[in-house]
Protein backbone atom coordinates (compact mmCIF):
# COMPACT_ATOMS: atom_id res chain seq x y z
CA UNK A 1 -21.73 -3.06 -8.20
CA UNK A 2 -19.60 -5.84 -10.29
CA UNK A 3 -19.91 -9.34 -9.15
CA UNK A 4 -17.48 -11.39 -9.53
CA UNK A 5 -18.38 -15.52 -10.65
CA UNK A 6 -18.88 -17.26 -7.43
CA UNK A 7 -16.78 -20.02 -9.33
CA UNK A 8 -13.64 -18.20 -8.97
CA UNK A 9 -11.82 -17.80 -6.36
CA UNK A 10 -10.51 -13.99 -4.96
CA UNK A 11 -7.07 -13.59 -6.40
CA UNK A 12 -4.02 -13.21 -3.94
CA UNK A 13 -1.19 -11.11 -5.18
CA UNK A 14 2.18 -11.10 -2.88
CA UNK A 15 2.84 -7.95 -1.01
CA UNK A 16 5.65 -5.81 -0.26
CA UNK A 17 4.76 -6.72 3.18
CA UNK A 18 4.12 -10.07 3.05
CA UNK A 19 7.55 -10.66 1.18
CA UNK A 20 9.18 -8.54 4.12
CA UNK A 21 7.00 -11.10 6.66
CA UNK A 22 8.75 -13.92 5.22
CA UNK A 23 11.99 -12.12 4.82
CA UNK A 24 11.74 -10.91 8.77
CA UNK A 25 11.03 -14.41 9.87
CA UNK A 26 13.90 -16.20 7.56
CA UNK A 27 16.02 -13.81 9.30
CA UNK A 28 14.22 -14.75 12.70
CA UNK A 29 15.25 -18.21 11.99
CA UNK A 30 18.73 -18.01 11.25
CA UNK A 31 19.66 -15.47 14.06
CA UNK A 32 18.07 -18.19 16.02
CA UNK A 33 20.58 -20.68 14.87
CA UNK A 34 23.50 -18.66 15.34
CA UNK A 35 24.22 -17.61 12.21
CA UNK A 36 25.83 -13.30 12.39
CA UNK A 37 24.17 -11.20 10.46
CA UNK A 38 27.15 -10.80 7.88
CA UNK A 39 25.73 -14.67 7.29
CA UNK A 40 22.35 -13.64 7.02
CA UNK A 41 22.89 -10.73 4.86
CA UNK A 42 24.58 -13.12 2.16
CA UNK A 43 21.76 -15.91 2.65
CA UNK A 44 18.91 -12.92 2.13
CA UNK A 45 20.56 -11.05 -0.55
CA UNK A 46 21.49 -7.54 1.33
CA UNK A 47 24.49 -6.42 0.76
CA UNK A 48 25.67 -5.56 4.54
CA UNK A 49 24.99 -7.18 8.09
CA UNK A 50 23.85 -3.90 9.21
CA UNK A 51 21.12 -3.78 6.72
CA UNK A 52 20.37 -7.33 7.79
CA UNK A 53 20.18 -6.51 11.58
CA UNK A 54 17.33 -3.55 10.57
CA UNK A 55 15.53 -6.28 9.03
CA UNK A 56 16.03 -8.43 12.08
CA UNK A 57 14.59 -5.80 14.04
CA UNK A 58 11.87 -4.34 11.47
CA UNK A 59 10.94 -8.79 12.34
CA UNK A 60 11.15 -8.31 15.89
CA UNK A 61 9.11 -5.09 15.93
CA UNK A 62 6.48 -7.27 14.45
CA UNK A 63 6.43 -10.21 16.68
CA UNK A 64 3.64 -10.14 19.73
CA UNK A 65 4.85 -8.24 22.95
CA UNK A 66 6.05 -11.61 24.38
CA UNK A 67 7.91 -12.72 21.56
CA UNK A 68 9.72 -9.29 21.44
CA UNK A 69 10.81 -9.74 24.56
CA UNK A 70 12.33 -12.93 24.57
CA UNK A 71 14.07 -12.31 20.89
CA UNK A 72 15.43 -8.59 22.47
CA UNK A 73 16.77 -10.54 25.57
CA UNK A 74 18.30 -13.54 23.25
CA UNK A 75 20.11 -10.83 20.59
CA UNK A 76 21.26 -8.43 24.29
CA UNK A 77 22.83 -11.82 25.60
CA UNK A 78 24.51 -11.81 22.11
CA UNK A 79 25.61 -8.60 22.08
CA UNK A 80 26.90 -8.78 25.78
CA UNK A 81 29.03 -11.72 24.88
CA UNK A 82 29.97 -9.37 21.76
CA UNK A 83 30.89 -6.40 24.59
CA UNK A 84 33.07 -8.73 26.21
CA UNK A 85 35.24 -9.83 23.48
CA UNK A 86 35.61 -6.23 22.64
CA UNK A 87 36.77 -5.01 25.70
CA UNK A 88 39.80 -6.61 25.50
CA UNK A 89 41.00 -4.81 22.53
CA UNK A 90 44.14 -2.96 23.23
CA UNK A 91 43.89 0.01 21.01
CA UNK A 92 41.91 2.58 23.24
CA UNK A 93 40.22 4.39 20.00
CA UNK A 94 39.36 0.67 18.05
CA UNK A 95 37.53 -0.43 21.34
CA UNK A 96 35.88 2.50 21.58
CA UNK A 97 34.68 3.01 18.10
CA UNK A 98 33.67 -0.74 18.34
CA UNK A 99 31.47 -0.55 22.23
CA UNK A 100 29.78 2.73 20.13
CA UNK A 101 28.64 0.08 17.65
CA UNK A 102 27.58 -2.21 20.26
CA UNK A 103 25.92 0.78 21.97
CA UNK A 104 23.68 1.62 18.65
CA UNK A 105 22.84 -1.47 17.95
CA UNK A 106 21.20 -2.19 21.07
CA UNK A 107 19.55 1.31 20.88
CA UNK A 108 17.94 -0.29 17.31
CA UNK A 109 16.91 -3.45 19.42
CA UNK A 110 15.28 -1.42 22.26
CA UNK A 111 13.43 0.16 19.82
CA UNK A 112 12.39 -2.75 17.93
């Protein structure tokens, strides 16, 4: 067995998943404050909002139970107001294509 000097200290290297830890909870954070995700994906360096609302909800996903249930119902409230505004979009196939969207991402969220 190699010891290792008591003098020094065990070395901590950053982690894929601590880097996504701090990623997921910058991403927490500015949700929170209202920024979209288009926002978010330019603040965290992704290069679309979808790919930031996966790591929103890869962040969620991680959060205790309780805390996943209060982010899901804070992001649904979002996405209702979201609904809203698109149902009163004119071109039958646009609206459409656009409550789809809606539809997955809340699929993502319930999963999160």
């Amino acid at each position: 067995m190699s010891a290792r000097p008591l003098s020094s200290p065990p070395r901590r290297t950053r982690t894929k998943s601590t880097d996504q830890e701090t990623i997921g909870e910058r991403v927490i954070g500015l949700r929170s404050n209202g920024k979209s995700f288009a926002q978010i994906a330019e603040t965290v360096g992704v290069k679309r909002s979808v790919d930031a609302f996966g790591l929103f909800v890869d962040a969620v996903a991680a959060r205790p139970k309780a805390d996943r249930s209060k982010l899901r119902a804070e992001e649904n409230a979002r996405l209702d107001t979201l609904e809203s505004r698109m149902q009163r979009i004119t071109d039958v196939d646009q609206r459409d294509r656009k409550l789809a969207s809606v539809g997955r991402l809340r699929q993502r969220l319930a999963g999160a």
